[in-house]
N, C-alpha and C. Protein backbone atom coordinates (compact mmCIF):
# COMPACT_ATOMS: atom_id res chain seq x y z
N UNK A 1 69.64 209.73 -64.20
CA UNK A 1 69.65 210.50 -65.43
C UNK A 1 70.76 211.55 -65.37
N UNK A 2 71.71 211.58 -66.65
CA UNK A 2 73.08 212.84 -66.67
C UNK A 2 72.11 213.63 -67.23
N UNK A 3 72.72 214.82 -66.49
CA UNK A 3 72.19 216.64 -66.79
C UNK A 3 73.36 216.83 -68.18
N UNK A 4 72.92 217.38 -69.19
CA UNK A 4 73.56 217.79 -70.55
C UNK A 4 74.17 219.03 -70.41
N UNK A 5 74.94 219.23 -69.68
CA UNK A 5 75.36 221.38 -70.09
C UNK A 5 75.83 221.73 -71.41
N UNK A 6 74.90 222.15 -72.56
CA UNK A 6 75.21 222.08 -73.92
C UNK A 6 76.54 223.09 -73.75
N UNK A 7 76.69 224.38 -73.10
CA UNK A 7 77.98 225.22 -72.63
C UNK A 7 79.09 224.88 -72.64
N UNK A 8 79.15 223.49 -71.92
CA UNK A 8 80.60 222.33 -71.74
C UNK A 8 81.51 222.24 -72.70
N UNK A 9 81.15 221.83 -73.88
CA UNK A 9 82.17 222.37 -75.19
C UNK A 9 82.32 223.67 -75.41
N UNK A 10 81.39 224.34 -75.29
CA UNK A 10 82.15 225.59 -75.80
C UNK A 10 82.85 226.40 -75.23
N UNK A 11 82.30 226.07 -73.94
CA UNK A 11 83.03 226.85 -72.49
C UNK A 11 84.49 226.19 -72.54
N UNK A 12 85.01 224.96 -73.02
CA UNK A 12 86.37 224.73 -73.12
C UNK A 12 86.85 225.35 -74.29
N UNK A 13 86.00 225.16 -75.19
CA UNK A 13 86.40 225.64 -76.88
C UNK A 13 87.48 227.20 -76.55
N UNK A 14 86.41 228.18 -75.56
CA UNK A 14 86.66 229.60 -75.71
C UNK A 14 88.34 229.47 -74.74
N UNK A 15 88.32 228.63 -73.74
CA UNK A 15 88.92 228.68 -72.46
C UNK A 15 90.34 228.02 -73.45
N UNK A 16 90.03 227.36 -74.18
CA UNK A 16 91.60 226.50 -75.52
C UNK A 16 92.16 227.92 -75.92
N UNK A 17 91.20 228.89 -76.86
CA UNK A 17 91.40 229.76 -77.51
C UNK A 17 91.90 231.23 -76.46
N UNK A 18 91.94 231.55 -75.84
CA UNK A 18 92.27 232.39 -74.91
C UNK A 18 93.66 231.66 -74.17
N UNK A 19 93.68 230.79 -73.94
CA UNK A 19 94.99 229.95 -73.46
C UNK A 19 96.02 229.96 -75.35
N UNK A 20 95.55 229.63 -76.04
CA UNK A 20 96.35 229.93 -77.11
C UNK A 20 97.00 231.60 -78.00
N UNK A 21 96.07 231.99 -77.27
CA UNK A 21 96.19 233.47 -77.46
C UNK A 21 97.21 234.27 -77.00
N UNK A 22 96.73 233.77 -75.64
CA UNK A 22 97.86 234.45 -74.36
C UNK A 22 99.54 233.58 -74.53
N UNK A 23 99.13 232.56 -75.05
CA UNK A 23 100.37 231.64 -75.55
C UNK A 23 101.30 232.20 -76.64
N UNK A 24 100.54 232.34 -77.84
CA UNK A 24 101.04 233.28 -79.21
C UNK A 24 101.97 234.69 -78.66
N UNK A 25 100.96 235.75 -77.75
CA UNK A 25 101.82 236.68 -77.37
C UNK A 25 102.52 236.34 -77.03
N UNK A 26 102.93 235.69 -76.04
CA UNK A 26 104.32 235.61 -75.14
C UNK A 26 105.23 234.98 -76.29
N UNK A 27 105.16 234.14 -76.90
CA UNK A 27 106.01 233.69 -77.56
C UNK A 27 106.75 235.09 -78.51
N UNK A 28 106.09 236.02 -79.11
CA UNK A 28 105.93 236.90 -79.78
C UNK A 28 107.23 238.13 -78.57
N UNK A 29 106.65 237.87 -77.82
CA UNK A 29 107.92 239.07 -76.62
C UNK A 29 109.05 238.27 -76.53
N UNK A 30 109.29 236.93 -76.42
CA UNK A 30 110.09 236.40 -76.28
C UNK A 30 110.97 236.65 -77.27
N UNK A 31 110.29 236.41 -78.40
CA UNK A 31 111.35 236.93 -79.90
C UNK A 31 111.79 238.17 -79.96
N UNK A 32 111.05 238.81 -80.09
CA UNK A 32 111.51 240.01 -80.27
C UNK A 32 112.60 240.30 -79.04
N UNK A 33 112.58 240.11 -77.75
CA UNK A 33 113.38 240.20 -76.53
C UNK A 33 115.04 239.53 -76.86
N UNK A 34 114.58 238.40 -77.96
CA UNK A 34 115.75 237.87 -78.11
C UNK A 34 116.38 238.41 -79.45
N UNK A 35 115.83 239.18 -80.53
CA UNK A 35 116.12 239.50 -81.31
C UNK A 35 116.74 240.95 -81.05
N UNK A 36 116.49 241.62 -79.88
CA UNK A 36 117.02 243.06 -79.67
C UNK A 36 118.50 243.04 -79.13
N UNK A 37 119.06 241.45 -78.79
CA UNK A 37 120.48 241.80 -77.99
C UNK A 37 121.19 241.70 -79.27
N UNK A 38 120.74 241.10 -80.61
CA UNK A 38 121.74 240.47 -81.93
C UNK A 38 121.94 241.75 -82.66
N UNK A 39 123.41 242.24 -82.91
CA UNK A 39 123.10 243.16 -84.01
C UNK A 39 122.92 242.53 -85.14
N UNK A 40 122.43 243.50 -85.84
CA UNK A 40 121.88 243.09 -87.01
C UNK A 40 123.04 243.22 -88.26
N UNK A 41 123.24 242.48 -89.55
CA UNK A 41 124.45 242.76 -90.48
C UNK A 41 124.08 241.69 -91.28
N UNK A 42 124.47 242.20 -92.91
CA UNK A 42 124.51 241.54 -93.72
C UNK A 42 125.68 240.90 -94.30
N UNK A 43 126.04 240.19 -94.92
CA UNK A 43 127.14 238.76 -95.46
C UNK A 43 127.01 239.41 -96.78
N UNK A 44 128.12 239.61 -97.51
CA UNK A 44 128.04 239.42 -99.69
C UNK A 44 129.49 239.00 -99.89
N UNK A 45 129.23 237.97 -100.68
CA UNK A 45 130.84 237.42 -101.14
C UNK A 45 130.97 237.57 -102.73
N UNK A 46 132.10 237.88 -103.52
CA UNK A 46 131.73 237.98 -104.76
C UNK A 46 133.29 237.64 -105.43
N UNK A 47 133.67 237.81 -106.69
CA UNK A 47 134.66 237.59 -107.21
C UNK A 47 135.42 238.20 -107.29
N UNK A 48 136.48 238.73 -106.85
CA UNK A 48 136.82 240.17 -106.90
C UNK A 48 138.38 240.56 -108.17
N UNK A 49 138.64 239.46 -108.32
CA UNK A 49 140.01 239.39 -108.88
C UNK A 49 141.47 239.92 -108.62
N UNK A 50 141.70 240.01 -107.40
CA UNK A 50 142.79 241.25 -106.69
C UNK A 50 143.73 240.33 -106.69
N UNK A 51 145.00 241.03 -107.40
CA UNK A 51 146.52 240.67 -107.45
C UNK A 51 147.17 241.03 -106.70
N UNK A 52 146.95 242.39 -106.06
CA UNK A 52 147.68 242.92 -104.93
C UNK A 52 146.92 243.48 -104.04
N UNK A 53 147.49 242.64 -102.85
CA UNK A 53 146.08 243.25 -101.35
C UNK A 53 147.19 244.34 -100.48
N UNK A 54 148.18 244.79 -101.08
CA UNK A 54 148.82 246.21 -100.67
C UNK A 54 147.92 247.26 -101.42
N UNK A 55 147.34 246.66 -102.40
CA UNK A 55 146.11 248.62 -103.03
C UNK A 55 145.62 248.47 -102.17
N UNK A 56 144.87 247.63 -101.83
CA UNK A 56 143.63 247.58 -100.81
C UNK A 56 144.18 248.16 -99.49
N UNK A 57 144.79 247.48 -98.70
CA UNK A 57 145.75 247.86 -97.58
C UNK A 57 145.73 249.98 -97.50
N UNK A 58 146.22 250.58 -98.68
CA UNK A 58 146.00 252.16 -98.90
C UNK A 58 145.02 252.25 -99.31
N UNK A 59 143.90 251.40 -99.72
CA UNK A 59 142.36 252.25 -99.53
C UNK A 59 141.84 252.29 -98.42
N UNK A 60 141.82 250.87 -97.50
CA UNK A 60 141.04 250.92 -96.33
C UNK A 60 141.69 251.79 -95.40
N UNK A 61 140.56 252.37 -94.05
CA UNK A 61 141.13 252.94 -93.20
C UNK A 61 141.29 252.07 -92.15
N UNK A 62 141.60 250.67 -92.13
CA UNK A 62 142.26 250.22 -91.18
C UNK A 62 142.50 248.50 -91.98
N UNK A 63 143.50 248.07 -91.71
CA UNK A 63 144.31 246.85 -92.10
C UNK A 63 144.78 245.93 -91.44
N UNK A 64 144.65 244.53 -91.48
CA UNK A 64 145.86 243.41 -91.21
C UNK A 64 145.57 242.69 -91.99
N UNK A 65 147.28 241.91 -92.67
CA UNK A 65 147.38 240.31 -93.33
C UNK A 65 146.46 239.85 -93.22
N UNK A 66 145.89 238.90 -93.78
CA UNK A 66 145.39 237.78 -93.16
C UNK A 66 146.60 236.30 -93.63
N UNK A 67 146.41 235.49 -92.37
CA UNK A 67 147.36 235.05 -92.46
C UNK A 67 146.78 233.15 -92.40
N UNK A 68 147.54 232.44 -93.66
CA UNK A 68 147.16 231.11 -93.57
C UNK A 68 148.50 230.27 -93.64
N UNK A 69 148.24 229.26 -92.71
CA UNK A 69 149.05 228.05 -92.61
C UNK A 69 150.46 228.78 -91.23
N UNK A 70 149.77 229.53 -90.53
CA UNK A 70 150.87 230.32 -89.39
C UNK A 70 151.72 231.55 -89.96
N UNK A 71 152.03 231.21 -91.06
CA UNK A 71 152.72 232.30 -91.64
C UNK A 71 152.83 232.48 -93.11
N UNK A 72 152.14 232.10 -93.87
CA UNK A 72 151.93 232.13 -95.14
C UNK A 72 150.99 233.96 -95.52
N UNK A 73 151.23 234.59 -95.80
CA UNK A 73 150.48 236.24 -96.23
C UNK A 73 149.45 235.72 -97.31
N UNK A 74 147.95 235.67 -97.34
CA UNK A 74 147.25 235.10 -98.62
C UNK A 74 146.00 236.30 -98.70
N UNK A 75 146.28 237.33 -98.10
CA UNK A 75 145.25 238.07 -98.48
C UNK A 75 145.31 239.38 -97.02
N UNK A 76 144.08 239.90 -97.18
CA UNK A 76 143.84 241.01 -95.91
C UNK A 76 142.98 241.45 -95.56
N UNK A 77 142.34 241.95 -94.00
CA UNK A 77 141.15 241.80 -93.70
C UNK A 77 141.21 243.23 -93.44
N UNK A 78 140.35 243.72 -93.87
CA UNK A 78 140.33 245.44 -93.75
C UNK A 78 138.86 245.99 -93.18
N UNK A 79 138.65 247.04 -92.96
CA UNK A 79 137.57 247.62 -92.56
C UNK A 79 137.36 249.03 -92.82
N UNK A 80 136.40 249.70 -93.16
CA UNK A 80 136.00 250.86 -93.82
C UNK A 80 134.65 251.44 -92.92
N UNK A 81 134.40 252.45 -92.66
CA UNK A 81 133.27 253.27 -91.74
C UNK A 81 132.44 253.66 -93.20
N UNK A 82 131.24 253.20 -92.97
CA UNK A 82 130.34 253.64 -93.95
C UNK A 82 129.22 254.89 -93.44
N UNK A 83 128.51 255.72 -94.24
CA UNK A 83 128.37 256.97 -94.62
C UNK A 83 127.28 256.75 -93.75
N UNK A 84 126.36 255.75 -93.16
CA UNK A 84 125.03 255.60 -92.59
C UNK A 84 125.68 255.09 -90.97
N UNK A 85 127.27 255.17 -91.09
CA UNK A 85 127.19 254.80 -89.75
C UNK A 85 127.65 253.52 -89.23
N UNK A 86 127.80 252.76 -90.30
CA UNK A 86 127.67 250.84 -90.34
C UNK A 86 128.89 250.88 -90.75
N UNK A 87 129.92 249.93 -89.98
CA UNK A 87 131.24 249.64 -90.70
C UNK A 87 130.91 248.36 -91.62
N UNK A 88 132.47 248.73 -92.38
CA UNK A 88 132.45 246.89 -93.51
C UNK A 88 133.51 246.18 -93.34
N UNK A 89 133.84 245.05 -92.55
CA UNK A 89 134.88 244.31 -92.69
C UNK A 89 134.99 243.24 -93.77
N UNK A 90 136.05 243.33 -94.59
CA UNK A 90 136.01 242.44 -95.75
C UNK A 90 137.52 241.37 -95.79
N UNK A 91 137.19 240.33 -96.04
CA UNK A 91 138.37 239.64 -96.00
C UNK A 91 138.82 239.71 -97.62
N UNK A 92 139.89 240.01 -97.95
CA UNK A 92 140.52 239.46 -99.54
C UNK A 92 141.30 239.04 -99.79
N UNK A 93 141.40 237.76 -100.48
CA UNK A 93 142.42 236.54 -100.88
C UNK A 93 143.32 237.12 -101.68
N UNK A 94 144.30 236.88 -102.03
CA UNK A 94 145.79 236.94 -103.26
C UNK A 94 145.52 235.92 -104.15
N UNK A 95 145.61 236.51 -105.56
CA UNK A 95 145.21 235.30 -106.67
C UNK A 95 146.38 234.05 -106.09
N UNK A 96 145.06 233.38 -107.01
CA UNK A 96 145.54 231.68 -106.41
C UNK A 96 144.50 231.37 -105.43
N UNK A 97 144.02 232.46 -104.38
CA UNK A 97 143.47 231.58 -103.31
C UNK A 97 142.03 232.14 -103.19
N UNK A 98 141.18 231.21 -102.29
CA UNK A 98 139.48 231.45 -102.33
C UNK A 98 139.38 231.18 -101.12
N UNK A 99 137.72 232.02 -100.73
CA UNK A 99 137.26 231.71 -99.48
C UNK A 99 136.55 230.55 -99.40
N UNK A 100 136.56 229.64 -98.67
CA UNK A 100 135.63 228.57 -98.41
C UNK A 100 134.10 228.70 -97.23
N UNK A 101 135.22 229.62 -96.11
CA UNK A 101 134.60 229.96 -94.81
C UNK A 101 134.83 231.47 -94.30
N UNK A 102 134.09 231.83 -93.84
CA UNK A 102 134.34 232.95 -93.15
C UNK A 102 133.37 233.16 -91.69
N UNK A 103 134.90 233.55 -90.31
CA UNK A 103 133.64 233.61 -89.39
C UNK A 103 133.90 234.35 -88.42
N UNK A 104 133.45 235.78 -87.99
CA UNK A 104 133.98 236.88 -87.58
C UNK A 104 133.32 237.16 -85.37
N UNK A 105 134.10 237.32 -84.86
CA UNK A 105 133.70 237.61 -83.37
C UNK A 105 134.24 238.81 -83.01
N UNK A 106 133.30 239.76 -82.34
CA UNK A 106 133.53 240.86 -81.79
C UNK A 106 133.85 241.11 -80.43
N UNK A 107 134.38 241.94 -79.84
CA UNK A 107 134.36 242.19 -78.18
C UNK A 107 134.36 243.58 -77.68
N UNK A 108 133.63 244.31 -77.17
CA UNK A 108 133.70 245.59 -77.43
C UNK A 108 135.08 246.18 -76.19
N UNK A 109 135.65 244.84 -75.64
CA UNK A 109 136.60 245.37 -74.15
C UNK A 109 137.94 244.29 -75.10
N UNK A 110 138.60 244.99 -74.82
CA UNK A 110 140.02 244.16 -75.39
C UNK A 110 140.85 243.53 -74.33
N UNK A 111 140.94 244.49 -73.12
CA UNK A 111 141.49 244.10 -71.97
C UNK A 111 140.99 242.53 -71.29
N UNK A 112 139.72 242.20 -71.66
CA UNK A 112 139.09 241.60 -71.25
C UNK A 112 138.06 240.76 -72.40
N UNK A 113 138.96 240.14 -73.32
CA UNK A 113 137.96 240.04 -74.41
C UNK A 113 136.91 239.02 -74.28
N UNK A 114 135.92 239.10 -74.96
CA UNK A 114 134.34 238.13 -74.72
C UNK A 114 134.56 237.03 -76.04
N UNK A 115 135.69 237.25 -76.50
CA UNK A 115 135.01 235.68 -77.36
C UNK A 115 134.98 234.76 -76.70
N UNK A 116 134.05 233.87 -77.71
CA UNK A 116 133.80 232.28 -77.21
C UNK A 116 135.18 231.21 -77.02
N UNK A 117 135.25 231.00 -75.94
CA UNK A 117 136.61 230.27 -75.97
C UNK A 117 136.38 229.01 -74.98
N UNK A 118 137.39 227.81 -75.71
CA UNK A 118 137.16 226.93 -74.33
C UNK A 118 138.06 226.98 -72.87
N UNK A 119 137.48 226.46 -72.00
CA UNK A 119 138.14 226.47 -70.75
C UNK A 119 139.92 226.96 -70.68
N UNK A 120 140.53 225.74 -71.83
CA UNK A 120 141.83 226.35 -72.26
C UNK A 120 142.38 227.76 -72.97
N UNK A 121 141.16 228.45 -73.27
CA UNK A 121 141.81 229.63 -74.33
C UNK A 121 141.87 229.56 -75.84
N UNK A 122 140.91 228.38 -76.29
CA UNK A 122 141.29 228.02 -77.48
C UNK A 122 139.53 228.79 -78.22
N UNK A 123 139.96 229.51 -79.31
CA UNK A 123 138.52 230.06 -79.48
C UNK A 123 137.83 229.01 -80.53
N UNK A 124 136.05 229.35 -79.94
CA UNK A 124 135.36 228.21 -80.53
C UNK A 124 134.63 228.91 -81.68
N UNK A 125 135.44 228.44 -82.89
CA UNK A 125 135.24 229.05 -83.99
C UNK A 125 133.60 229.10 -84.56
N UNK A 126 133.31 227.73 -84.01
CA UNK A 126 131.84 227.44 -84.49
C UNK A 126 130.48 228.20 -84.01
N UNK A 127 131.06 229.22 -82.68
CA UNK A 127 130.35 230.02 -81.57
C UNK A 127 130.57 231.48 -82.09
N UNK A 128 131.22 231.69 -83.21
CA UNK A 128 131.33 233.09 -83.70
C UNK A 128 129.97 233.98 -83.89
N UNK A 129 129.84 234.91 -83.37
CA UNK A 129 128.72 235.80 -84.25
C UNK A 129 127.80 235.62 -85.17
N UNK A 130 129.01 235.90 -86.44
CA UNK A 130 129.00 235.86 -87.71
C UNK A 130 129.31 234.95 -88.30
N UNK A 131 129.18 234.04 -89.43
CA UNK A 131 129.66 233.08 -90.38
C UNK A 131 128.73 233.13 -91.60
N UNK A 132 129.86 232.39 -92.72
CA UNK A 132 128.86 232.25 -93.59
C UNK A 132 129.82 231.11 -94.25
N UNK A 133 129.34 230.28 -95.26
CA UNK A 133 130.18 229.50 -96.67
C UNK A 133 129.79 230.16 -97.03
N UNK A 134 130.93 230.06 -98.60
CA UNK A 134 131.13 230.14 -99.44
C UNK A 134 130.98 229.32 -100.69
N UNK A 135 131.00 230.04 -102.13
CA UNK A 135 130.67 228.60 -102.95
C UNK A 135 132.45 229.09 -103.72
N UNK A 136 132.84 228.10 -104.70
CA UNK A 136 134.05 227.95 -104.94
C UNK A 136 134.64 228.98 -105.75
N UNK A 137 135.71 229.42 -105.62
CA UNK A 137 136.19 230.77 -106.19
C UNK A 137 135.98 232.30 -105.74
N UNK A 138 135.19 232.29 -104.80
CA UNK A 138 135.10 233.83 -103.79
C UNK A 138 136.14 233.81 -103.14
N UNK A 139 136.57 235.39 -103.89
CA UNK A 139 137.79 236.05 -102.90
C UNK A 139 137.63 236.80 -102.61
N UNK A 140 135.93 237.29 -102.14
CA UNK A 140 136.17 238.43 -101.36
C UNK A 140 134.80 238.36 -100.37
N UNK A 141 134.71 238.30 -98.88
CA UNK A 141 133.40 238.78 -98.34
C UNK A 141 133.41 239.46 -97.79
N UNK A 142 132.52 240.66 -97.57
CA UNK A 142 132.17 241.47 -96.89
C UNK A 142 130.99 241.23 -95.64
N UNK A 143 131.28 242.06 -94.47
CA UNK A 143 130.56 241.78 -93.54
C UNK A 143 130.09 243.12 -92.93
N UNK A 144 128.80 243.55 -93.46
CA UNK A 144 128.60 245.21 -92.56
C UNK A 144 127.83 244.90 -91.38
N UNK A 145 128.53 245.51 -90.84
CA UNK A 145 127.56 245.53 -89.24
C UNK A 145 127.02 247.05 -89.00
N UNK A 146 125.91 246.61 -88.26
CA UNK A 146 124.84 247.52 -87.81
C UNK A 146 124.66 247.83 -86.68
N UNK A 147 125.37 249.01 -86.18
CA UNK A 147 125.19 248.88 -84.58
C UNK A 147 124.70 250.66 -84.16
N UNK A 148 123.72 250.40 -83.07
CA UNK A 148 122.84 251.68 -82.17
C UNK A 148 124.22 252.29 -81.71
N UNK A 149 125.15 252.13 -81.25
CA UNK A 149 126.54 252.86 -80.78
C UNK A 149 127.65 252.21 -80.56
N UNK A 150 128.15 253.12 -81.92
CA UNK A 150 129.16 252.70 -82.82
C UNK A 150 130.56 252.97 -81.54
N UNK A 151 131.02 251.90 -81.67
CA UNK A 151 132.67 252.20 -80.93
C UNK A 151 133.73 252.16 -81.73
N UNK A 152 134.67 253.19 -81.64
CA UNK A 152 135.61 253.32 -82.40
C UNK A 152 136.95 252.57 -82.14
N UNK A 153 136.92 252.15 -80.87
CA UNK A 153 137.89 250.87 -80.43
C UNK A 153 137.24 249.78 -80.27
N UNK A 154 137.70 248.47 -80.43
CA UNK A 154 137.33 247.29 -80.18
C UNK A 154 137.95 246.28 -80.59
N UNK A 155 138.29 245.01 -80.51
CA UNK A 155 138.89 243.75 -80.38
C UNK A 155 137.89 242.72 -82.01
N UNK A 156 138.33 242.12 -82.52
CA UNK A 156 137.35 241.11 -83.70
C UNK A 156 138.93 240.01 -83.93
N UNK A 157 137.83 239.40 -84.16
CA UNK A 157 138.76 237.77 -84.48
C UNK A 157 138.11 237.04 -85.71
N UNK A 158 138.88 237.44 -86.81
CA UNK A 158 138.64 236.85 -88.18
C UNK A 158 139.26 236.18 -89.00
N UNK A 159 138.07 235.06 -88.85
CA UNK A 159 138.95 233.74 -88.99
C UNK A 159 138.27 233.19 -90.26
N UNK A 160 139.28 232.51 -91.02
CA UNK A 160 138.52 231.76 -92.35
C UNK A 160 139.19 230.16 -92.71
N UNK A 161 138.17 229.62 -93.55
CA UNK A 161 139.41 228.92 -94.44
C UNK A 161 139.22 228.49 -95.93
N UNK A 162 140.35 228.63 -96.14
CA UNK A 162 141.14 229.18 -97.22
C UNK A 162 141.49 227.97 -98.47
N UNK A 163 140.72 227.90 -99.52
CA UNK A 163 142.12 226.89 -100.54
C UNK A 163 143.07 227.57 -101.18
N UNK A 164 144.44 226.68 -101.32
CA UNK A 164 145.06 227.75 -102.32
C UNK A 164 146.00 226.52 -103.24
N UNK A 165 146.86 226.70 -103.49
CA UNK A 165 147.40 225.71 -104.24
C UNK A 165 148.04 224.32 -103.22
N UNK A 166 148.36 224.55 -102.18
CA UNK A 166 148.48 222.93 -101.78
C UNK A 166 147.10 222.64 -100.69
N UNK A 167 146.28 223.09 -101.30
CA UNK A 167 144.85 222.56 -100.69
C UNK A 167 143.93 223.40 -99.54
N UNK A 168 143.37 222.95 -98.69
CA UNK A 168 142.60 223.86 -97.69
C UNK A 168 143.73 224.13 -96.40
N UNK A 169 143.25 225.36 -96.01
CA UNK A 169 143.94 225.77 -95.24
C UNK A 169 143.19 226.89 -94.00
N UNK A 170 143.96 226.53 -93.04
CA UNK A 170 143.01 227.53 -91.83
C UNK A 170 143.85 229.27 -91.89
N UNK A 171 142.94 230.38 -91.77
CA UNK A 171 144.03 231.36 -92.10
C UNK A 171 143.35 232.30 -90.60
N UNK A 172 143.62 233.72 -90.25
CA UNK A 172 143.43 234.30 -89.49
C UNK A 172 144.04 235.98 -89.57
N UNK A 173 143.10 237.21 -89.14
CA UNK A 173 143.66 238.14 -89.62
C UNK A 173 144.83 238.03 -88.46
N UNK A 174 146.06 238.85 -88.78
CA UNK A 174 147.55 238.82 -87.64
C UNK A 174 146.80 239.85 -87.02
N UNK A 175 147.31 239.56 -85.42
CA UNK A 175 147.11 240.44 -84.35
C UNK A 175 147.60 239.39 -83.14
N UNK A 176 147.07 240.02 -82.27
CA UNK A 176 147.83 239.20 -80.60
C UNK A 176 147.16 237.59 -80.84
N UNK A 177 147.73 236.94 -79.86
CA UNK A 177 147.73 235.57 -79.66
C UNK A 177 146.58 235.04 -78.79
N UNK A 178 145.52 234.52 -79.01
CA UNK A 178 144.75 233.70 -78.09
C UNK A 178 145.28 233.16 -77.00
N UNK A 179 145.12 232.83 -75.73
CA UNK A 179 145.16 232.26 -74.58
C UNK A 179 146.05 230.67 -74.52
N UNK A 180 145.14 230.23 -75.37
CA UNK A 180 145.04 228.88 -75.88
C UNK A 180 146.68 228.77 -76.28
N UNK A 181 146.65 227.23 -76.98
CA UNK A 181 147.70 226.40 -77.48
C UNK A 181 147.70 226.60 -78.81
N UNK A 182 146.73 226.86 -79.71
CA UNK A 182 147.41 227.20 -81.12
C UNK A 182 147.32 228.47 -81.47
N UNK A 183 147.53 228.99 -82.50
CA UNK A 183 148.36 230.17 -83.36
C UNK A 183 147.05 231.09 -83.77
N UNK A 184 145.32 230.63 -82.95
CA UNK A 184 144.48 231.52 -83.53
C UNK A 184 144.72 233.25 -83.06
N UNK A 185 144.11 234.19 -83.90
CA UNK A 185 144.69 235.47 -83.01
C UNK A 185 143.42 236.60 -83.39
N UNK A 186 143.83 237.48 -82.42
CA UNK A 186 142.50 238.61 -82.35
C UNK A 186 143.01 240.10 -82.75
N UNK A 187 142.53 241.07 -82.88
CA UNK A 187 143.32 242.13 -83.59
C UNK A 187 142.32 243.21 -82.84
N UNK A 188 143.21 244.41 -82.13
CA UNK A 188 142.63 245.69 -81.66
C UNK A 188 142.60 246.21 -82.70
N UNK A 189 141.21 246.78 -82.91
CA UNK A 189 141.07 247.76 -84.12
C UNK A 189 141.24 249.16 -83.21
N UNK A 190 141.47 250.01 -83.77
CA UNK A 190 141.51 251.25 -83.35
C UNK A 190 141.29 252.19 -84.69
N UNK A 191 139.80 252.74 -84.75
CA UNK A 191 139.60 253.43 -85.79
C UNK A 191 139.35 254.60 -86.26
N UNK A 192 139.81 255.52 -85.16
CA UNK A 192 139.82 257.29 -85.26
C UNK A 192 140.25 257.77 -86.46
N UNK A 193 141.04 256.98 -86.83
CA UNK A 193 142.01 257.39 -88.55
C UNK A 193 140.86 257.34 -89.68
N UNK A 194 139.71 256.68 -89.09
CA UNK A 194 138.17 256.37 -89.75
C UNK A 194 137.88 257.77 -90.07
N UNK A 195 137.75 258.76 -88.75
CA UNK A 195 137.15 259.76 -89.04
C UNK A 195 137.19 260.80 -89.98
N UNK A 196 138.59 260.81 -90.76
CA UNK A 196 138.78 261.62 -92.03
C UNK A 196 138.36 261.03 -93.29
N UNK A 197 137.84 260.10 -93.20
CA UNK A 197 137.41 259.48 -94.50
C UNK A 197 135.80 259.23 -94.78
N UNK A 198 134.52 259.51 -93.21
CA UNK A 198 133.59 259.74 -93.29
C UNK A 198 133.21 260.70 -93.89
């Protein structure tokens, strides 16, 4: 004759639920653990209509070209220190041309920069930070970042691409030369000139 321990289910029932429990938390630290190294920043792209990216160039407190097809001038990637602390880097096209892509990497050491790059030096655009599409006719996105301590020097590599009248095109703000074999490039910001305009 089998002995019945009516307990047997439930004693696993409780022993499932306590194993799922202790499961849920951890998963729960894990996120959050992984969510504390990302800064945080929002993406807005909009229409902007700009004929000349030299106004812009004397509004922002810091500037470069952006540059498509190696040497073609189609717009400019600027950056501005905002009032809470958060900078805005914005890329803007020259009529005629639109954003398709936009996709931005930071490094807080220039000497030694941290983008994603392959073995050769060639940066892996798809490993950026930041990205976003676009839908057709945005010439302008903005990118604010959110950071616990703000550095006023640092290295970014902003890269897009571009249509304009003979079709799509890869563009990049001008600054020094990647490692690598093609023409991608990274730009020292240096933004103390920021501080009179906070």
């Amino acid at each position: 004759m089998k002995f019945k321990n009516p307990f047997t289910k439930a004693g696993a029932l409780l022993l499932t639920s306590i194993l799922f429990i202790n499961c849920s938390d951890d998963t729960e630290t894990l996120n959050e653990s992984d969510d504390t190294g990302v800064a945080a920043y929002t993406v807005a792209d909009f229409k902007a209509s700009l004929s000349n990216a030299e106004e812009e160039q004397d509004e922002a407190c810091f500037s470069r070209n952006l540059i498509a097809g190696q040497n073609e001038v189609v717009g400019q990637v600027t950056i501005d220190v905002n009032q809470d602390g958060s900078w805005t880097l914005t890329y803007h096209t020259l009529e005629g041309w639109s954003l398709q892509e936009t996709h931005l990497s930071l490094s807080p050491d220039c000497e030694n920069p941290t983008f994603p790059v392959t073995k050769t030096g060639n940066p892996k655009v798809g490993k950026f930070e930041y990205a976003a599409s676009h839908e057709n006719g945005i010439d302008t996105v903005e990118y604010t970042i959110y950071q616990d301590s703000f550095s006023w020097e640092f290295c970014f590599a902003a890269h897009a691409v571009v249509q304009g009248p003979k079709g799509e095109e890869t563009a990049w703000a001008e600054g020094e030369s990647f490692d690598g074999k093609n023409w991608a490039m990274y730009v020292h910001a240096f933004l103390l000139g920021c501080l009179q305009q906070t």
